[in-house]
N, C-alpha and C. Protein backbone atom coordinates (compact mmCIF):
# COMPACT_ATOMS: atom_id res chain seq x y z
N UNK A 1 -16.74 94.72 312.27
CA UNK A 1 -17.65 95.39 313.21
C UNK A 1 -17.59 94.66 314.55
N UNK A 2 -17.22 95.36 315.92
CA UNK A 2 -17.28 94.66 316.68
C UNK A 2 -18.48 94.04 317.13
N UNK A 3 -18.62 92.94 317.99
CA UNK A 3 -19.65 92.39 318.62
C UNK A 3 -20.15 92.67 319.96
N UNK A 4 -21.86 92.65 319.68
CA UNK A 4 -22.28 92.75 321.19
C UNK A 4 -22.37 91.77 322.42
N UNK A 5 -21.46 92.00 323.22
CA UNK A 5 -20.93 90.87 324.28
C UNK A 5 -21.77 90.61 325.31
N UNK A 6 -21.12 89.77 326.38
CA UNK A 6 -21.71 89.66 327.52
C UNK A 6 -21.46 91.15 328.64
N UNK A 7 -20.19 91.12 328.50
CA UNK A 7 -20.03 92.72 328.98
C UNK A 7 -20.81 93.87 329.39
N UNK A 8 -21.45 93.44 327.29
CA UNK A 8 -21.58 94.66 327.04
C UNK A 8 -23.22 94.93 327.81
N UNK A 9 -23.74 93.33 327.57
CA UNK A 9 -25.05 93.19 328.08
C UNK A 9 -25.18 93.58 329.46
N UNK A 10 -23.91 93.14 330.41
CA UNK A 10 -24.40 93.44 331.61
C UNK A 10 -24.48 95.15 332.59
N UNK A 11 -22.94 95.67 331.34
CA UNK A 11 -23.31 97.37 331.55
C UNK A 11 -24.64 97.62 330.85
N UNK A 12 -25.22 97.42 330.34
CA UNK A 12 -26.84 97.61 329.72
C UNK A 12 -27.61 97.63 330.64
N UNK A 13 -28.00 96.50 331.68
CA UNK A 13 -28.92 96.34 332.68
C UNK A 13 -28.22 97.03 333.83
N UNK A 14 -27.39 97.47 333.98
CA UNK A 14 -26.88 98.28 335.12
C UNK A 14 -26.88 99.95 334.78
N UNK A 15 -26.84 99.96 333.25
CA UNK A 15 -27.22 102.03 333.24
C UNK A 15 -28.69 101.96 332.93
N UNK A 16 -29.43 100.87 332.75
CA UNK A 16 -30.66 100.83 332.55
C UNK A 16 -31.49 101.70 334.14
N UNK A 17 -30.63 100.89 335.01
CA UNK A 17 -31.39 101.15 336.24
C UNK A 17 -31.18 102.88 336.72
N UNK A 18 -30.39 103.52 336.24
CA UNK A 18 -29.97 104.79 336.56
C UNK A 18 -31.44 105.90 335.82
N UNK A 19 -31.14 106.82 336.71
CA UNK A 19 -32.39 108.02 336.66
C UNK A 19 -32.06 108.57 335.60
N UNK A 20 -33.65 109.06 334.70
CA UNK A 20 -33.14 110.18 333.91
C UNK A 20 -32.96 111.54 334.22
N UNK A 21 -31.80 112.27 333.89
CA UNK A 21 -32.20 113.64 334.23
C UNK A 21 -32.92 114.31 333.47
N UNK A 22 -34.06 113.90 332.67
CA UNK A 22 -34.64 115.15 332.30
C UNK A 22 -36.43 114.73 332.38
N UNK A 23 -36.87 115.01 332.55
CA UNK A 23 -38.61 114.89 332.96
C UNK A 23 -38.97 114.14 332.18
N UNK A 24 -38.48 112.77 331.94
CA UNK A 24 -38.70 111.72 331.26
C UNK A 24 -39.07 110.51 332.62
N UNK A 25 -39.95 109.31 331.67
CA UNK A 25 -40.40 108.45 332.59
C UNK A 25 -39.11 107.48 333.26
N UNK A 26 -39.22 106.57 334.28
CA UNK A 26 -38.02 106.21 334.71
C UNK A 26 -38.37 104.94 334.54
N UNK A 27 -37.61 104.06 334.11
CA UNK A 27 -37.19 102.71 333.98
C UNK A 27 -37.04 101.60 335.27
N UNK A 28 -37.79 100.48 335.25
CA UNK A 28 -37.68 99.58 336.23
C UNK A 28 -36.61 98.55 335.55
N UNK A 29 -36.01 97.66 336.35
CA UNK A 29 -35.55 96.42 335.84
C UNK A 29 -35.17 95.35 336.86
N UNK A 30 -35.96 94.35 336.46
CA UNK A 30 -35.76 93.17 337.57
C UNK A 30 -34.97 92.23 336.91
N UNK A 31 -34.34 91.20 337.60
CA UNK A 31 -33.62 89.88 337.24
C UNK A 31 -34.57 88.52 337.32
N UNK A 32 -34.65 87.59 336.56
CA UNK A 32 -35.35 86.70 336.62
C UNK A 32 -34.21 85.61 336.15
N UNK A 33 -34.14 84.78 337.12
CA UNK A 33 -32.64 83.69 336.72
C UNK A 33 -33.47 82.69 336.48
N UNK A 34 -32.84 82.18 335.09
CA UNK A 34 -33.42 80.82 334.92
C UNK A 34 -32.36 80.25 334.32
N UNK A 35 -32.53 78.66 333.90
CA UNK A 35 -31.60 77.69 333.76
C UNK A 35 -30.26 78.30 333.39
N UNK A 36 -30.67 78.83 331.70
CA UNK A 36 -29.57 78.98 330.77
C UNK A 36 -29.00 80.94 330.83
N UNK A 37 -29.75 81.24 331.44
CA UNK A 37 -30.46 83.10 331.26
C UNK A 37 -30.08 83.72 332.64
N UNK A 38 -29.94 84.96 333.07
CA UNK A 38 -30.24 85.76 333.48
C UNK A 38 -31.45 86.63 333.21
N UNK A 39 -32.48 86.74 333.10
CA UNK A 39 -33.43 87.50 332.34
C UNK A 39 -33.59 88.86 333.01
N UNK A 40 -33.35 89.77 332.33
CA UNK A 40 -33.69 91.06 332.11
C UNK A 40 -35.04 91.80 331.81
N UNK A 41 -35.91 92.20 332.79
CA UNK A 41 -37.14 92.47 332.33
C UNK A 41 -37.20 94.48 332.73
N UNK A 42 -37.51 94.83 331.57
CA UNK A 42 -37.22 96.35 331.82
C UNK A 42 -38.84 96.67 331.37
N UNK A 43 -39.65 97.64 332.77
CA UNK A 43 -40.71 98.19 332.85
C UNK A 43 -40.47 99.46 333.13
N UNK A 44 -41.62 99.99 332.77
CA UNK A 44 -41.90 101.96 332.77
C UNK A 44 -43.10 102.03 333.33
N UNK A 45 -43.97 102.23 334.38
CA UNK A 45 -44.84 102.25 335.16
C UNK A 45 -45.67 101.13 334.94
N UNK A 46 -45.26 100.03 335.54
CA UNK A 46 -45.64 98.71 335.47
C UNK A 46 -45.98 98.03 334.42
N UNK A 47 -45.66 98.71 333.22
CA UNK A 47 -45.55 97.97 331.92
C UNK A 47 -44.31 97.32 331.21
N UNK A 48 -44.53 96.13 330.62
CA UNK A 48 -43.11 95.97 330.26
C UNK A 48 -43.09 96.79 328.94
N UNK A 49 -41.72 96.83 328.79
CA UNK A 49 -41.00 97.41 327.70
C UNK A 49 -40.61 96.99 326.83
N UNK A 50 -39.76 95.93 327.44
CA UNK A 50 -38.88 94.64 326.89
C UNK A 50 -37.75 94.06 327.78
N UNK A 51 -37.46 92.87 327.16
CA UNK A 51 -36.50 92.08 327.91
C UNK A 51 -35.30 91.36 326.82
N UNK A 52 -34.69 90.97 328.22
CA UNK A 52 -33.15 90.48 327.15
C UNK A 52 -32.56 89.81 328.41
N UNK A 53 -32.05 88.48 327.86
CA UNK A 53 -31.65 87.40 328.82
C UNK A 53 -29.71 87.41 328.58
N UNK A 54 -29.00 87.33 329.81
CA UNK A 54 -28.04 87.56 329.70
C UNK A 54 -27.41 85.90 329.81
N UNK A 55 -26.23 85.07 329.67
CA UNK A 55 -26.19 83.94 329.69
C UNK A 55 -25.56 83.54 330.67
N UNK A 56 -25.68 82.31 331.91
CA UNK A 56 -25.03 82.10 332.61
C UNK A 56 -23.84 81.93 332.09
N UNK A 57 -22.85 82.19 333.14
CA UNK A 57 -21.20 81.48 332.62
C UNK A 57 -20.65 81.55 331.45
N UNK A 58 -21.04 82.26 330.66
CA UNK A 58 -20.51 82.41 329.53
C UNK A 58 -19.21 83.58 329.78
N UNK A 59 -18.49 83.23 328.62
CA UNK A 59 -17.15 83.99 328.83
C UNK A 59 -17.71 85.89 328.36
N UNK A 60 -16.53 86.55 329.16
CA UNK A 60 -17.30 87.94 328.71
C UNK A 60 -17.06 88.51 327.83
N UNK A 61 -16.56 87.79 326.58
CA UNK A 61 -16.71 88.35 325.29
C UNK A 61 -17.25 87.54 324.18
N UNK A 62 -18.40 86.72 324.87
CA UNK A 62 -19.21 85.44 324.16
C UNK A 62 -20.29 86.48 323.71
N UNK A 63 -21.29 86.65 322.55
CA UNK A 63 -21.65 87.60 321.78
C UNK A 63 -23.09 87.09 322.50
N UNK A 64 -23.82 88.28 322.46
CA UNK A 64 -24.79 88.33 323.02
C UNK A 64 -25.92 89.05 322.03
N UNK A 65 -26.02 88.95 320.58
CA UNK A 65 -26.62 89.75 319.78
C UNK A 65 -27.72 89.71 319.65
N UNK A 66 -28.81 89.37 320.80
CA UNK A 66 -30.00 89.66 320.56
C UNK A 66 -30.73 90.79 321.86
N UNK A 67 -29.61 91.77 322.31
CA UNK A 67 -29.63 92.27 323.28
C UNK A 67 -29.84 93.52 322.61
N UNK A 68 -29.28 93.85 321.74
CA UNK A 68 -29.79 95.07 320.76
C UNK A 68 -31.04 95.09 320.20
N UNK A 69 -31.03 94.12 319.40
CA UNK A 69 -32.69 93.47 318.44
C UNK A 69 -33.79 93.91 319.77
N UNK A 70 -33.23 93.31 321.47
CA UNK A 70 -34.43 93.14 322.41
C UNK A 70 -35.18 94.96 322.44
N UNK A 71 -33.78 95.85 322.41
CA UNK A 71 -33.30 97.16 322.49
C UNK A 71 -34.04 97.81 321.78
N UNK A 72 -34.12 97.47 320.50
CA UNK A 72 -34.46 98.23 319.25
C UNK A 72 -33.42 98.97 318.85
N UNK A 73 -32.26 98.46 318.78
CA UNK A 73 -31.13 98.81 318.54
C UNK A 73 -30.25 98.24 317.64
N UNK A 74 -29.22 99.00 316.68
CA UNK A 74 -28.23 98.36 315.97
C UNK A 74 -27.11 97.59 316.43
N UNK A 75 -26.50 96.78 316.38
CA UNK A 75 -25.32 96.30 317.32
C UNK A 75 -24.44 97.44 317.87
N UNK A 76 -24.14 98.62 316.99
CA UNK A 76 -23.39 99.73 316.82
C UNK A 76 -23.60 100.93 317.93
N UNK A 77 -25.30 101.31 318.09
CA UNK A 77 -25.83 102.04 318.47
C UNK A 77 -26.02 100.85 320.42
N UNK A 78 -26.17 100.02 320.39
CA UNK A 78 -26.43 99.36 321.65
C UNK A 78 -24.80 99.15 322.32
N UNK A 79 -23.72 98.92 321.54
CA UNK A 79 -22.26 99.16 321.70
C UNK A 79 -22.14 100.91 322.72
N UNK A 80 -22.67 101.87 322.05
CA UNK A 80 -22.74 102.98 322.03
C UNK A 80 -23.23 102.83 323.68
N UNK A 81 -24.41 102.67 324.02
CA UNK A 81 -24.96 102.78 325.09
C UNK A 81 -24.72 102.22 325.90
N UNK A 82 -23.96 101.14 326.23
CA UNK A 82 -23.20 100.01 326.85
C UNK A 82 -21.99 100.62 327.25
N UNK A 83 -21.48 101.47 326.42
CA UNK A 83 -20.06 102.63 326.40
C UNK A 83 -19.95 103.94 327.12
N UNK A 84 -21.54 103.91 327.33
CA UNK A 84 -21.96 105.21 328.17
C UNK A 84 -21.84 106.75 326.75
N UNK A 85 -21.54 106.39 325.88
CA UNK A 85 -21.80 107.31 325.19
C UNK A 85 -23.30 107.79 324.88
N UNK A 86 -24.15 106.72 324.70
CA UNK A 86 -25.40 107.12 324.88
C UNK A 86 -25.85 107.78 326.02
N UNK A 87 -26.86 108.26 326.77
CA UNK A 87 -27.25 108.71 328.20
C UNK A 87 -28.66 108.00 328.15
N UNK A 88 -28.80 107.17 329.37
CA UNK A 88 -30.18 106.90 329.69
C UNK A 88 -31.23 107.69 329.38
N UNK A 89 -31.19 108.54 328.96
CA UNK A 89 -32.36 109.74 328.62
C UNK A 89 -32.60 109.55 327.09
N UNK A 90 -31.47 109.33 326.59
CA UNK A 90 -31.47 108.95 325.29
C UNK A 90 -32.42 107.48 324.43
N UNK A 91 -31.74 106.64 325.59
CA UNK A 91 -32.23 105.22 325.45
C UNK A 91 -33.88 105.59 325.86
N UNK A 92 -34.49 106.35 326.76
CA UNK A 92 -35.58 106.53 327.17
C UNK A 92 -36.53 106.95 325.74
N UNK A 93 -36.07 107.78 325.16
CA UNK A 93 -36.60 108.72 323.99
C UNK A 93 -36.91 108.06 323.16
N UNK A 94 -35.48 106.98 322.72
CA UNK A 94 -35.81 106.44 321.66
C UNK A 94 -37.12 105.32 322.32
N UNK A 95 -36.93 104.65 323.37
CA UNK A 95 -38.14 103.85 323.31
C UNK A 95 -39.44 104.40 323.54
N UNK A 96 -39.53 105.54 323.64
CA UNK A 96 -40.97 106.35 323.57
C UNK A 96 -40.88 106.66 321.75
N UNK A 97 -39.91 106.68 321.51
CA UNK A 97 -40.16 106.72 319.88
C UNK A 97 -40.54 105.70 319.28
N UNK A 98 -40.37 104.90 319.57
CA UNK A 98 -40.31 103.67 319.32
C UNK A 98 -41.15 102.61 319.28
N UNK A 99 -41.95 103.94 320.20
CA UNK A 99 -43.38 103.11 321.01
C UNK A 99 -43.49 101.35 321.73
N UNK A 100 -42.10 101.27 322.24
CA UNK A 100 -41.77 100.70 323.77
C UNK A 100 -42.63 101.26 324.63
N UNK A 101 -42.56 102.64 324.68
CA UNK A 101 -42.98 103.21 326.29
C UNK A 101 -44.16 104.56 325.65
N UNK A 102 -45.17 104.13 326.12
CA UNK A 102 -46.59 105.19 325.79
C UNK A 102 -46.34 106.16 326.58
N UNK A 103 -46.61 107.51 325.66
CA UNK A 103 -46.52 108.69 326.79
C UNK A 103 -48.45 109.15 326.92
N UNK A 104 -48.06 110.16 327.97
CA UNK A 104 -49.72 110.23 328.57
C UNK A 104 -49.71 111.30 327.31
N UNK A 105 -50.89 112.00 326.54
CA UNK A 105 -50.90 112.96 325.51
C UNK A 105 -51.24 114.39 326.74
């Protein structure tokens, strides 16, 4: 099974930031650099969601497997979305499923 990389982490925080097209809530994400980390902090109207720290200097196929777990994701399924096979709208859903992200009733 392949592994979830640094790569893969950093296309993650970069389709993170992209709009959804469909009348779904939209995703914030800031960088927070610290020693060992890049930190990843992903909010939905000023709430966090979750986060996932990317590693300085590490080579870009040094495994990054707690970037899925941060996700709520399988290594497989966070591969997927990193690949663009998923769509940000997708990733959105599931974390309203997921109850990451509260919807208004």
């Amino acid at each position: 099974m392949p592994i979830f990389t640094k790569d893969h982490a950093e296309r993650t925080a970069k389709k993170l930031k992209e709009k959804p097209r469909r009348e779904l809530p939209k995703l914030s994400i800031t960088e927070d650099a610290d020693a060992a980390h890049v930190v990843q902090l992903i909010t939905c109207g000023g709430r966090l969601v979750t986060k996932f720290g990317i590693k300085h200097g590490s080579k870009r196929n040094a495994g990054h497997g707690w970037v899925p777990k941060a996700l709520g994701l399988g290594p497989h399924q966070a591969i997927l979305f990193a690949n663009c096979t998923m769509t940000v709208d997708e990733i959105i859903q599931h974390f309203i499923d997921k109850g990451f992200i509260e919807q208004d009733p």
